[in-house]
Every structure is written in C-alpha cells, then in structure tokens.
C-alpha atoms as a PDB file:
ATOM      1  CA  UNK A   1     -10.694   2.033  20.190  1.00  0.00           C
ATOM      2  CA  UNK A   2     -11.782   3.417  17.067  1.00  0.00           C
ATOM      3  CA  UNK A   3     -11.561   1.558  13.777  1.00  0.00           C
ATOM      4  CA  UNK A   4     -10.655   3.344  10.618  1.00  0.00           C
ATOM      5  CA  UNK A   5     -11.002  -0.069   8.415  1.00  0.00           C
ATOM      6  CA  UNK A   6     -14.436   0.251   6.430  1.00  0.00           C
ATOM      7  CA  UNK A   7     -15.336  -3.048   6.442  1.00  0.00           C
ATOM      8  CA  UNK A   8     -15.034  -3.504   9.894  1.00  0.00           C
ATOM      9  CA  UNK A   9     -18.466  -4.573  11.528  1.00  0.00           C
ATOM     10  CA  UNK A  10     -18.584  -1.773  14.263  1.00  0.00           C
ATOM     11  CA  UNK A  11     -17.310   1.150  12.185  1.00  0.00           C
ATOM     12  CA  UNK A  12     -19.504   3.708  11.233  1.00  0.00           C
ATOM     13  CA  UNK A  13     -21.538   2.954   7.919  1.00  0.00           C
ATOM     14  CA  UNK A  14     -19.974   5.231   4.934  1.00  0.00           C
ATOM     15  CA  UNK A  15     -23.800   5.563   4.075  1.00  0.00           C
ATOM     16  CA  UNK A  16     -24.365   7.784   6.559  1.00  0.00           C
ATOM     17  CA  UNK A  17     -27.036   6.156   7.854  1.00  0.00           C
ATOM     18  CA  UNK A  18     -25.936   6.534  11.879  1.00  0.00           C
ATOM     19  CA  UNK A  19     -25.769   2.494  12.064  1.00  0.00           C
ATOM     20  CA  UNK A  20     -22.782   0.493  12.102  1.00  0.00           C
ATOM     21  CA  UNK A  21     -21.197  -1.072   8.808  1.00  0.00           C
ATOM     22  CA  UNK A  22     -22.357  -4.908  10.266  1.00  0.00           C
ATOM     23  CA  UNK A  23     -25.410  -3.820  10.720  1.00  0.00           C
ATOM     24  CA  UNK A  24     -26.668  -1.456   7.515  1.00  0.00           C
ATOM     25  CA  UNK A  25     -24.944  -2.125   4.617  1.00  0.00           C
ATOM     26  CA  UNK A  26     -22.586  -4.593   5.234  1.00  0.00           C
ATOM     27  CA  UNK A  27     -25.900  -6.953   5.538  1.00  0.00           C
ATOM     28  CA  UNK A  28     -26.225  -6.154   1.873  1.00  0.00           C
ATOM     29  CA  UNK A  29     -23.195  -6.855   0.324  1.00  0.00           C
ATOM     30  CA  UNK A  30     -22.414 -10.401   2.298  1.00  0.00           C
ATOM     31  CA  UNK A  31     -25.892 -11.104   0.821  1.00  0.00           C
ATOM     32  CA  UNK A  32     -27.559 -12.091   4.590  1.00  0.00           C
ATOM     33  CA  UNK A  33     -30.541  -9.484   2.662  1.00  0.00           C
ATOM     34  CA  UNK A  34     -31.550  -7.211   0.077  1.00  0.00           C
ATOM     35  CA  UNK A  35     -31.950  -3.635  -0.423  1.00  0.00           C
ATOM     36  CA  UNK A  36     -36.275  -3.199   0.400  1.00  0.00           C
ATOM     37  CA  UNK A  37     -35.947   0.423  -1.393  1.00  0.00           C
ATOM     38  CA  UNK A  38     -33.940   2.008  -3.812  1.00  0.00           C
ATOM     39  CA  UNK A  39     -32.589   4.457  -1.628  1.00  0.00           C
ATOM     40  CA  UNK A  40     -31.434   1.772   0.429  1.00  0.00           C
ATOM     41  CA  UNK A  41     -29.878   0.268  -2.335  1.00  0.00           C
ATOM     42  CA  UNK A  42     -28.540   3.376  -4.246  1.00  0.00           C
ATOM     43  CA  UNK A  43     -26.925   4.028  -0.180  1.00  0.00           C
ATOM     44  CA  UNK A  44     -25.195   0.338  -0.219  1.00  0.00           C
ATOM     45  CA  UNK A  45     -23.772   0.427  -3.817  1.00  0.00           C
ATOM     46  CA  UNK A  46     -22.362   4.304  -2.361  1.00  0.00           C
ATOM     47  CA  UNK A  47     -20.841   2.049   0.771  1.00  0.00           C
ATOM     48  CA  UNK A  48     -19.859  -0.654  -1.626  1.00  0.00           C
ATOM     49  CA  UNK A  49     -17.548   1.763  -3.821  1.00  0.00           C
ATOM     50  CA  UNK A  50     -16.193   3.232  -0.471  1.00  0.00           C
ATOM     51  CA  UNK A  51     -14.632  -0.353   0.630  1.00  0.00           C
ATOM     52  CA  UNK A  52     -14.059  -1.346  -2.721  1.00  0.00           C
ATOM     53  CA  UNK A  53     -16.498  -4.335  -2.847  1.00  0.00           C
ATOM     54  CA  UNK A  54     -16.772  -4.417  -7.352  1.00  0.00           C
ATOM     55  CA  UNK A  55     -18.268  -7.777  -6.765  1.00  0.00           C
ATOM     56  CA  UNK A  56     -21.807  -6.417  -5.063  1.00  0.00           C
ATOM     57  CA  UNK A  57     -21.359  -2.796  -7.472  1.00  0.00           C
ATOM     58  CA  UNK A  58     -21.893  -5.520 -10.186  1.00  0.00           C
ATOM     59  CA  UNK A  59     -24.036  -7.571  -8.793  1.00  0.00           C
ATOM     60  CA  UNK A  60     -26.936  -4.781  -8.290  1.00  0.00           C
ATOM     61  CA  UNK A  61     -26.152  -3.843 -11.637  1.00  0.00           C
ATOM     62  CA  UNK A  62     -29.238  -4.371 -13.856  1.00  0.00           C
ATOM     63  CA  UNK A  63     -27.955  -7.039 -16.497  1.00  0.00           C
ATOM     64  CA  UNK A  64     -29.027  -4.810 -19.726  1.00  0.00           C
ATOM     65  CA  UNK A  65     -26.500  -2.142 -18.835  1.00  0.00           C
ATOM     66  CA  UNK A  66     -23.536  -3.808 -16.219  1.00  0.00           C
ATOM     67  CA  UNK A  67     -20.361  -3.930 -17.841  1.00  0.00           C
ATOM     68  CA  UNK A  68     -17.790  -7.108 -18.022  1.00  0.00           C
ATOM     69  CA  UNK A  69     -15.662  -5.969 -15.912  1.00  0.00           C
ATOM     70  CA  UNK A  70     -15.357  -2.798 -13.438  1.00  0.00           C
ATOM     71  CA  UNK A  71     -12.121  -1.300 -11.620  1.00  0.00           C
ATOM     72  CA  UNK A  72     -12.024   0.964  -9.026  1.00  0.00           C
ATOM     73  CA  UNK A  73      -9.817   3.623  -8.740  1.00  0.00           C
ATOM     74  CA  UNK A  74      -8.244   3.684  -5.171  1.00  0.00           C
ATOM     75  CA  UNK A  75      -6.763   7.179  -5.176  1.00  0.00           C
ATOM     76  CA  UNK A  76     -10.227   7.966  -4.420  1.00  0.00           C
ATOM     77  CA  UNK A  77     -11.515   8.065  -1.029  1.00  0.00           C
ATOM     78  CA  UNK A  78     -15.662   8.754  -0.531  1.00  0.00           C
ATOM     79  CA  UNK A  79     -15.843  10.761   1.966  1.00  0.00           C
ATOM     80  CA  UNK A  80     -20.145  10.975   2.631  1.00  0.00           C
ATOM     81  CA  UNK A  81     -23.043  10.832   0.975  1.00  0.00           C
ATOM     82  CA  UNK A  82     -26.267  13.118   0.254  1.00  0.00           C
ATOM     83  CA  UNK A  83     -29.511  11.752  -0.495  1.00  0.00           C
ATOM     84  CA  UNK A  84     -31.247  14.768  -2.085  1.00  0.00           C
ATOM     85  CA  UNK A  85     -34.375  13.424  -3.415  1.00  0.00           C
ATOM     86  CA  UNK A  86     -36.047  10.417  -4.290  1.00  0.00           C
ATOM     87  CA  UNK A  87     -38.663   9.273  -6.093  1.00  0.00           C
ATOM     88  CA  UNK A  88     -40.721   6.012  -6.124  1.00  0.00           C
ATOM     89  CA  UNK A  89     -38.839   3.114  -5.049  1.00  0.00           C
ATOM     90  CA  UNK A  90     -40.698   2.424  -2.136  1.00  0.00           C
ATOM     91  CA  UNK A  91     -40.806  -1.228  -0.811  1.00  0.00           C
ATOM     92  CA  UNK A  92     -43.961  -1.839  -2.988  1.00  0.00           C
ATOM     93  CA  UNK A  93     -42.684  -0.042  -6.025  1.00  0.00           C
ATOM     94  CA  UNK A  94     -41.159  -1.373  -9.095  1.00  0.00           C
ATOM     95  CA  UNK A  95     -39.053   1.352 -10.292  1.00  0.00           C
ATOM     96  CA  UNK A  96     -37.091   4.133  -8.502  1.00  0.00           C
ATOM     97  CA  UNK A  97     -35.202   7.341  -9.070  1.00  0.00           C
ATOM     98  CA  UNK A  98     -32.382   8.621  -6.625  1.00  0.00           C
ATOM     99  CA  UNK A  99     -30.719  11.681  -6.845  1.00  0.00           C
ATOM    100  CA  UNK A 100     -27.297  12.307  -5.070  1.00  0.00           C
ATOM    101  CA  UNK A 101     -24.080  13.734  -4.325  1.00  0.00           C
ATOM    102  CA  UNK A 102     -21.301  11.595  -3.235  1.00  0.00           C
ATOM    103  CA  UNK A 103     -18.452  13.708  -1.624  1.00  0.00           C
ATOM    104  CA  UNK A 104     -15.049  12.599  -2.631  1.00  0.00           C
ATOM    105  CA  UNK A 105     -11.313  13.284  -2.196  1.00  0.00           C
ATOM    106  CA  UNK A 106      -8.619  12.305  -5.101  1.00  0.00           C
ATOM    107  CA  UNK A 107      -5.141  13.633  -5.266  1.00  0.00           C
ATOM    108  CA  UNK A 108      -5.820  15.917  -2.418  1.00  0.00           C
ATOM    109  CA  UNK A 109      -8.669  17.503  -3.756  1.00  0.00           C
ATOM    110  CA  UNK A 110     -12.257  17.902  -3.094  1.00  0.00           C
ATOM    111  CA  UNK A 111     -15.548  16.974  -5.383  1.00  0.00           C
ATOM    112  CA  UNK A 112     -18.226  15.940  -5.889  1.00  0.00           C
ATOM    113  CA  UNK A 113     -20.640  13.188  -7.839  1.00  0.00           C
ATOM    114  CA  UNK A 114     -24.155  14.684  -8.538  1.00  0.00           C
ATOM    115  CA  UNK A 115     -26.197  12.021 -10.122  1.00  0.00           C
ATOM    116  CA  UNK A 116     -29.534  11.446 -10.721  1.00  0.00           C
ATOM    117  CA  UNK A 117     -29.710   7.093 -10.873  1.00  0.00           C
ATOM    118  CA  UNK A 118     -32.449   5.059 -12.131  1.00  0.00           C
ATOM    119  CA  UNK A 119     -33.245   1.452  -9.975  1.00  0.00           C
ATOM    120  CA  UNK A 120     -35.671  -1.109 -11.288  1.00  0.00           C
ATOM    121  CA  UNK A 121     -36.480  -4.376  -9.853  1.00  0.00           C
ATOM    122  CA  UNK A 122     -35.022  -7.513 -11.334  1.00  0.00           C
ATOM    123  CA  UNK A 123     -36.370 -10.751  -9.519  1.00  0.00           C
ATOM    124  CA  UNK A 124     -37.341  -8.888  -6.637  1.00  0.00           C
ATOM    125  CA  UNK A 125     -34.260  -7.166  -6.266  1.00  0.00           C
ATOM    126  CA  UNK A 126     -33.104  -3.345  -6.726  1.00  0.00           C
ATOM    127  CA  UNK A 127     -30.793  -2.848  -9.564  1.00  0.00           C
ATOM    128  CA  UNK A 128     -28.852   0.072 -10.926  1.00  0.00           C
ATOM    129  CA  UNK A 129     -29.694   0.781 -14.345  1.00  0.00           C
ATOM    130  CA  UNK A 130     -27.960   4.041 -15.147  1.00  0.00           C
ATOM    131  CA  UNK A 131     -27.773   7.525 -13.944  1.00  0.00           C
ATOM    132  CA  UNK A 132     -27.451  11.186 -14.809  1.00  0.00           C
ATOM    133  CA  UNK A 133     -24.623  13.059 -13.741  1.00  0.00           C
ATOM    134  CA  UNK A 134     -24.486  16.933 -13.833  1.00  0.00           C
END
C-alpha cells in the first residue's frame, strides 16, 4: 500500500534523495543525527518545510539571523527539489553555499524557489544563515 503521509517512515523522502523518509531525513529532524554536509542539510530543512516540521526549520537556523517565531503557509505543497550547485560544505568544511530550486504548488499553480543559501557551522552543526533568491 502506498502512503501519501510525509512523515511516514517508509514514504519516499521529499528530498529526493531515492531513500525512505525514516531513513534520510527524518533521522535529522527527530535529532537521532546531524546533517555531515550542507547539502545534506540545505536537503532536510527542504523535507522539513514539506511536512511542516517549524521546530527543526528553526532549529538549523543560525542564531544571528533565525527569527522568533516562523509559520508555514499550508496552501503550499513542495512538490521536489533541485540541487544545482554547491560549494564547500563538505564534511570537513566550515562554511557552505547551496544553490536550489524548490518546486512548489499554491492555489493551483506552479513555481518555483531559486535560492542561493549560505550554511555555516555552529557547534559542529550546519546552520542556515540566509540565502539569495532570484
């Protein structure tokens, strides 16, 4: 039977990775690891706004530039991401660039999210500091 819940361990990651939510990114946001790269964690902050899970977005939010509060807007529905190019963030790396496009759908139409996000580490961790859009 297929699943269309998100969230559900055997359903298809929504970061595209070919693995299972349980065992890519839904790792990373019930916290049983950590993103090793940025891509990795620019790909689980993508998965995170697809279920809806604000507490991780914030969480890998670097603390200089996380707001208070966030709220997502559920008429949107991510639909797959595109890495296009990355840069740095390797697992030995300190700082990381990610460029994307996340493919949405809201109020019946198409678009799409071309950013270019900057990751740093913050205790070891990858963080989202803030990103380019265009």
């Amino acid at each position: 039977m297929t699943t269309t819940d998100p969230r559900d361990p055997a359903a298809r990651c929504p970061c595209g990775s070919g693995e299972t939510y349980g065992a890519c990114c839904g790792r990373l946001h019930d916290g049983t690891t950590h993103a090793g790269t940025a891509e990795q964690a620019m790909r689980s902050r993508y998965s995170a706004f697809a279920v809806g899970d604000t507490a991780y977005l914030l969480a890998t939010w670097h603390p200089s530039t996380r707001p208070a509060t966030l709220e997502l807007d559920t008429g949107t529905r991510w639909r797959f991401l595109e890495i296009v190019s990355t840069s740095g963030g390797g697992l030995l790396d300190t700082d990381g660039v990610v460029e994307f496009r996340a493919h949405h759908v809201h109020d019946r139409a198409r678009g799409v999210q071309h950013e270019v996000s900057r990751f740093t580490r913050v205790d070891g961790r990858w963080s989202y500091v803030d990103g380019r859009t265009g």
